[in-house]
Protein backbone atom coordinates (compact mmCIF):
# COMPACT_ATOMS: atom_id res chain seq x y z
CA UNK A 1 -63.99 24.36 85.04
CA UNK A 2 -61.87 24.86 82.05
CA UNK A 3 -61.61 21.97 79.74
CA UNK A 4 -58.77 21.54 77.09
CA UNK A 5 -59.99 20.93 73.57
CA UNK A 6 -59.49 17.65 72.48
CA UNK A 7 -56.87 17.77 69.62
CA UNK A 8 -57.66 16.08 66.42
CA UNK A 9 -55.68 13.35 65.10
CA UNK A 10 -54.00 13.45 61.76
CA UNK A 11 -54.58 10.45 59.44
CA UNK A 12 -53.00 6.97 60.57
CA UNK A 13 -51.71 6.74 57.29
CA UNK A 14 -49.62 9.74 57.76
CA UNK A 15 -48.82 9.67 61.63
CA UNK A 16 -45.37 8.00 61.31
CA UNK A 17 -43.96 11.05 58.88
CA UNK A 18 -45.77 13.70 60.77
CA UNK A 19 -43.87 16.84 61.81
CA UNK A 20 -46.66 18.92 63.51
CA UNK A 21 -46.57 22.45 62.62
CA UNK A 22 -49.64 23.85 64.60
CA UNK A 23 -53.12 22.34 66.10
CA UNK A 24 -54.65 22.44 62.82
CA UNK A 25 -51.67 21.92 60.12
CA UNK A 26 -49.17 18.91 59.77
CA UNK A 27 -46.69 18.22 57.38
CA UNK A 28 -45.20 14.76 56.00
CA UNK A 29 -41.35 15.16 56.15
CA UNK A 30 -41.25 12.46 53.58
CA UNK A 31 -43.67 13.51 50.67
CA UNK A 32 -43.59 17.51 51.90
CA UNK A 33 -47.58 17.10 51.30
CA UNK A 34 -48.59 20.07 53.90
CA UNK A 35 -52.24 18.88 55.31
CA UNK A 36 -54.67 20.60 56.88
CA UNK A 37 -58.70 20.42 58.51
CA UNK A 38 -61.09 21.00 56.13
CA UNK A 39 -62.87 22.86 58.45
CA UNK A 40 -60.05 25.07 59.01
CA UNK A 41 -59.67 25.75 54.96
CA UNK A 42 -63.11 26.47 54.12
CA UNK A 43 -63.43 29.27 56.23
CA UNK A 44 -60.74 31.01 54.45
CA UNK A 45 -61.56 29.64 50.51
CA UNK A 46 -63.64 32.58 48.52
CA UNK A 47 -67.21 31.83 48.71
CA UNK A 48 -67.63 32.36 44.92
CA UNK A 49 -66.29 33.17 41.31
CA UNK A 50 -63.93 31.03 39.61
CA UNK A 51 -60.54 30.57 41.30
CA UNK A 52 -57.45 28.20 41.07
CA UNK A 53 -57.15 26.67 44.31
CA UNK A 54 -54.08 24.47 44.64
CA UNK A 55 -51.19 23.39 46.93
CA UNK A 56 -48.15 24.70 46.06
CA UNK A 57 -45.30 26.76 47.13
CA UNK A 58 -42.29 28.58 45.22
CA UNK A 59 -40.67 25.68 43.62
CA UNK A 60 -43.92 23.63 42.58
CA UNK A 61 -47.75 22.82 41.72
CA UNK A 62 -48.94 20.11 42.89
CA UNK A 63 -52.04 18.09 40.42
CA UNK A 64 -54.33 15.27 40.65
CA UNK A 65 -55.10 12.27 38.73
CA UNK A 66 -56.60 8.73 38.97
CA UNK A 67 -55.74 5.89 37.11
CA UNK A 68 -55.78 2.36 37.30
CA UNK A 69 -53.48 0.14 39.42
CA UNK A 70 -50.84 -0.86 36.23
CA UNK A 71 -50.47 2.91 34.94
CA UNK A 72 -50.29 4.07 39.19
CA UNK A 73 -47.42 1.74 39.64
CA UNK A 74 -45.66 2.40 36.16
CA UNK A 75 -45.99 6.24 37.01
CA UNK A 76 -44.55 5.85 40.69
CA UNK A 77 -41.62 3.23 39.75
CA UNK A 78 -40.76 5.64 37.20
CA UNK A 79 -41.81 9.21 37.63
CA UNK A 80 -43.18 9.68 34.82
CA UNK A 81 -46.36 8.03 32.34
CA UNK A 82 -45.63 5.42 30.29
CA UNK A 83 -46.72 0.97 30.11
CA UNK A 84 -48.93 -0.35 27.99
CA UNK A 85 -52.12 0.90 29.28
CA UNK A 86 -51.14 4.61 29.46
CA UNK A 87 -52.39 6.38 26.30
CA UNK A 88 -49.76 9.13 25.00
CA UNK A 89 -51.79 10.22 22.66
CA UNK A 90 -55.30 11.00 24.35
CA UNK A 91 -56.49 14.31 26.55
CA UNK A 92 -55.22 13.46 30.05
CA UNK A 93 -57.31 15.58 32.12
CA UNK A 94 -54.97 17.20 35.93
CA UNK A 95 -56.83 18.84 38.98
CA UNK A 96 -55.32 21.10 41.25
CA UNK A 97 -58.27 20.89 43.57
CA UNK A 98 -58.25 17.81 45.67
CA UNK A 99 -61.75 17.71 46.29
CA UNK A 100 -62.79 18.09 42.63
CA UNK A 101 -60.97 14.98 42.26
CA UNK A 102 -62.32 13.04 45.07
CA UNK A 103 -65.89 13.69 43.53
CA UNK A 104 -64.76 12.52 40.15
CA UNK A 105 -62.77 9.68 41.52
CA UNK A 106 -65.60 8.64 44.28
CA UNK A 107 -62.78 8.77 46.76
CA UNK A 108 -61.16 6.22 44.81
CA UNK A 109 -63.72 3.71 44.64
CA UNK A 110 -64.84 4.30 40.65
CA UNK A 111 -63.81 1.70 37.92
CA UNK A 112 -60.83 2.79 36.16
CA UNK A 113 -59.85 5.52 38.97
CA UNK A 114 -59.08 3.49 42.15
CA UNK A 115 -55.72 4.78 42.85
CA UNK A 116 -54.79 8.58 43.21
CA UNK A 117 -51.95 10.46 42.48
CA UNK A 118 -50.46 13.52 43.76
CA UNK A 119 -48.18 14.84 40.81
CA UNK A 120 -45.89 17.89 41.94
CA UNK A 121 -45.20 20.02 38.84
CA UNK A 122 -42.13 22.39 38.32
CA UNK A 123 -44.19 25.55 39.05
CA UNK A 124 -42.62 27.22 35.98
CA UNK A 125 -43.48 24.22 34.10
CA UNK A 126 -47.19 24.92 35.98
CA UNK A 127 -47.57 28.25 34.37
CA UNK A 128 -46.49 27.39 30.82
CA UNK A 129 -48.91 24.84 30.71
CA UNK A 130 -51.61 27.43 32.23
CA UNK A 131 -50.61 29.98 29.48
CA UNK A 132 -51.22 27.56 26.71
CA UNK A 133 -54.94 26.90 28.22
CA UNK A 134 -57.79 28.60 26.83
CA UNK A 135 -61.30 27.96 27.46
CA UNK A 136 -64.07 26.96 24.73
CA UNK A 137 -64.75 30.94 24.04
CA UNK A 138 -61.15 31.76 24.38
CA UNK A 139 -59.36 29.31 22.24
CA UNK A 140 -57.18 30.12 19.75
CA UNK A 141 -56.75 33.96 21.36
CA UNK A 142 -53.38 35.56 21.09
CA UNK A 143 -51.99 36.83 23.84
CA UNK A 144 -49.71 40.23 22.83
CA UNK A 145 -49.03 41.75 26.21
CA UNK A 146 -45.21 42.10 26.56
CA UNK A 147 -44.75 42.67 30.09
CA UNK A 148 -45.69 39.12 31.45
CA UNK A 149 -42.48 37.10 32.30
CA UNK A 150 -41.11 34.77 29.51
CA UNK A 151 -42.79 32.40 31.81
CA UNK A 152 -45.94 32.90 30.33
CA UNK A 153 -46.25 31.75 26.74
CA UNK A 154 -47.50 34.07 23.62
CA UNK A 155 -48.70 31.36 21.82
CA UNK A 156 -51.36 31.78 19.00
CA UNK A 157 -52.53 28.16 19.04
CA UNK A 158 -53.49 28.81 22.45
CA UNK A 159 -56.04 25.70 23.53
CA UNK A 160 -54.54 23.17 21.10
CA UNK A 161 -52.74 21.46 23.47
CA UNK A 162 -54.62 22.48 27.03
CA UNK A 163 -57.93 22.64 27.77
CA UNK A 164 -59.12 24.49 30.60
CA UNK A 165 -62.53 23.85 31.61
CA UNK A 166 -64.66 25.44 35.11
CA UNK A 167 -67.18 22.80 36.76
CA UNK A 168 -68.74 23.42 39.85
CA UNK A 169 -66.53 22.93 43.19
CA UNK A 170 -67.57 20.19 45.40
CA UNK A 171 -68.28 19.69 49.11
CA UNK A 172 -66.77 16.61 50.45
CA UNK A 173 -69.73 14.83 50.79
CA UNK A 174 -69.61 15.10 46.83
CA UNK A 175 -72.52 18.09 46.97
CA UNK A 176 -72.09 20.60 43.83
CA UNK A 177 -71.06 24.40 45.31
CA UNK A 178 -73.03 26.22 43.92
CA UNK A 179 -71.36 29.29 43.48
CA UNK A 180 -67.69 28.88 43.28
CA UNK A 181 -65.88 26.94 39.98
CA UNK A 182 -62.53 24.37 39.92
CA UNK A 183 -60.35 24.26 37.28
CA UNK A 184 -59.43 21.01 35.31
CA UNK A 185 -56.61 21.03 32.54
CA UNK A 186 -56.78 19.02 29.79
CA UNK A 187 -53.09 18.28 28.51
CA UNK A 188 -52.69 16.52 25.17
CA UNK A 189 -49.79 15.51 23.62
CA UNK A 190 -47.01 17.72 26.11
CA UNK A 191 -44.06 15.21 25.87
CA UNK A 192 -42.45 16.99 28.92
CA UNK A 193 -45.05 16.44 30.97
CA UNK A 194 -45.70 12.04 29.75
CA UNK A 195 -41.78 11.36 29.74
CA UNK A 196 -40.91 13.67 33.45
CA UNK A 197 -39.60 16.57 32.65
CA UNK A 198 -42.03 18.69 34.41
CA UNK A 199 -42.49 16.58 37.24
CA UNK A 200 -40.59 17.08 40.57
CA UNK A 201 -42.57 13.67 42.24
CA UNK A 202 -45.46 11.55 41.92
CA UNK A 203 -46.61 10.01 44.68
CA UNK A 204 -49.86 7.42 45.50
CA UNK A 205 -52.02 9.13 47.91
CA UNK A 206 -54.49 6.12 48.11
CA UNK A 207 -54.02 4.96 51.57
CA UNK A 208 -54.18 8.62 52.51
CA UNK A 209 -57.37 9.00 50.41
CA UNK A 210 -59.29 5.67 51.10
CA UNK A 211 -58.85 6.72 55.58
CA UNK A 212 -60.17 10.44 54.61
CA UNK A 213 -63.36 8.29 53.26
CA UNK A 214 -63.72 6.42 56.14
CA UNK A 215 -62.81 9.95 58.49
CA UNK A 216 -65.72 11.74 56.32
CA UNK A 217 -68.33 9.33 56.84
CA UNK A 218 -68.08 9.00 60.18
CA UNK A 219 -67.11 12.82 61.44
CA UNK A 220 -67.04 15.18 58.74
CA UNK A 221 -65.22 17.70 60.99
CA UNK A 222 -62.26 15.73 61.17
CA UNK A 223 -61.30 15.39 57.45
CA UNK A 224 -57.85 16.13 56.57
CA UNK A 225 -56.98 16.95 53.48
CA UNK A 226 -53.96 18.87 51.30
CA UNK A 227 -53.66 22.94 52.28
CA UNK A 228 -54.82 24.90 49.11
CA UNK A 229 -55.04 28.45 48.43
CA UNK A 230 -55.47 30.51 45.55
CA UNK A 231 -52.90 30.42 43.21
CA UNK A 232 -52.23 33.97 41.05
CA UNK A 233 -52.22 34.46 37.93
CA UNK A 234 -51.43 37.41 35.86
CA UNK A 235 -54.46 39.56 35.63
CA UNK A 236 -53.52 39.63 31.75
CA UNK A 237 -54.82 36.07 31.26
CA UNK A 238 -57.78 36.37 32.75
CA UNK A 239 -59.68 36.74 29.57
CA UNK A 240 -57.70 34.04 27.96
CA UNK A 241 -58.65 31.76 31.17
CA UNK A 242 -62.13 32.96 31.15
CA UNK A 243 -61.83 34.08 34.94
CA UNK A 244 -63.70 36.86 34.96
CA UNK A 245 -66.88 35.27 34.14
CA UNK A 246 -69.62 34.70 36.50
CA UNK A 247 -71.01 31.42 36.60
C-alpha cells in the first residue's frame, strides 16, 4: 500500500503570509523572504572552498545582523540605523549567510544580539560595497581591470572602509564545517548604508528565528530557513576577495 508523504509544515510564524510555491519552498507575500528546508538546500550548497552564499534575486541582497531591542526597533520604525545606542562610527559587521549568523547570534538568545534582522540591500549597492572589501592579505590592492561594470569600484584604498573576513560555515546545530568558509563584511563609516540609502527593507526576523530554534531542537529535518545560493562575482576580484584560497 502506497502511503502519501506527510508534508512538512512551514513555520507558524509565517503560515498566515504563506503563498506555497512547491512541497519544499514557500514564500511570504508580505516580506518576499523566499524559505526553504534545510535539508533540501544542503544537498545542493558546494561541499567546500570559500563561497558567498546569500538570498537574493535581481533587484537585491539580502544581510544579517543582531542588535539589541532599542537599535532593532529604531532600525525597523525607520529603515535605516540611527538612536542613541547605535554607534555610527564603529565596524558594523553584515552576514549574508543566515546560519553564520544564527551561530554568532545563538539563535538569538546571546546578550546584546537577541533580535535579528533581515536587511535587503540594493544589489548594486551590494556589489559596491563587495568591491571596496579586501581581505587582511589583500588590502589596499588596486584593482585596474577595465572591463568590470562601473558597478564594481577601482578604488585604491580598497579595505579601508570594508572588511571581508572567511570563518568557517556552520551546521545548524552550531557545529564548525569544516571545509567550506562564510563571508562577513565589515562596513565602517558608509553613510549610505547607516542613513538608508542602500536599503530596500529591514525587517525583524525574531519570531521567525526564535520557532526555527525550537523546530531544530526537536526535528532537525524540519528546519526552515531563507533559500541561499551562491552569489557571482566577477572572477577579476577573486584575488582582491581572497576566494581562491583554500582553507
Amino acid at each position: 500500500k502506497n502511503v502519501k508523504p506527510k508534508r512538512t509544515q512551514p513555520p507558524k510564524s509565517l503560515t498566515s503570509i504563506m503563498e506555497i510555491q512547491s512541497d519544499s519552498e514557500r514564500i511570504s507575500s508580505e516580506s518576499k523572504l523566499i524559505i526553504e528546508l534545510h535539508k533540501d538546500q544542503r544537498e545542493i550548497w558546494p561541499k567546500a572552498g570559500r563561497h558567498i552564499l546569500a538570498h537574493y534575486d535581481d533587484e537585491s541582497v539580502v544581510v544579517y545582523q543582531a542588535f539589541t531591542p532599542a537599535i532593532a526597533e529604531y532600525a525597523v520604525e525607520h529603515q535605516k540605523f540611527g538612536g542613541e545606542q547605535y554607534n555610527t562610527t564603529r565596524m558594523t559587521w553584515t552576514k549574508t549567510n543566515f546560519l553564520w549568523m544564527m551561530y554568532r547570534c545563538g539563535w538569538a538568545t546571546k546578550h546584546n544580539q537577541s533580535r535579528v534582522l533581515a536587511i535587503w540591500l540594493k544589489r548594486k549597492s551590494f556589489e559596491r560595497i563587495l568591491s571596496l572589501a579586501a581581505g587582511s592579505q589583500a588590502r589596499g590592492l588596486f584593482l585596474t581591470d577595465d572591463t568590470l561594470s562601473q558597478t564594481w569600484s577601482h578604488d585604491k584604498n580598497r579595505g579601508e572602509q570594508v572588511r571581508l573576513q572567511w570563518d568557517p560555515d556552520h551546521y545548524p546545530n552550531g557545529d564548525c564545517h569544516l571545509r567550506r568558509k562564510a563571508v562577513q563584511l565589515g562596513l565602517k563609516k558608509i553613510s549610505t548604508f547607516t542613513n538608508g540609502d542602500d536599503i530596500l527593507r529591514i525587517e525583524d526576523i525574531t519570531d521567525f528565528v526564535t520557532e526555527q530554534r525550537k523546530i531544530l531542537q526537536k526535528n532537525p529535518e524540519e528546519l526552515w530557513m531563507p533559500r541561499e545560493r551562491i552569489f557571482e562575482v566577477p572572477s577579476q576580484l577573486h584575488p582582491y576577495l581572497e576566494m581562491d584560497q583554500k582553507g
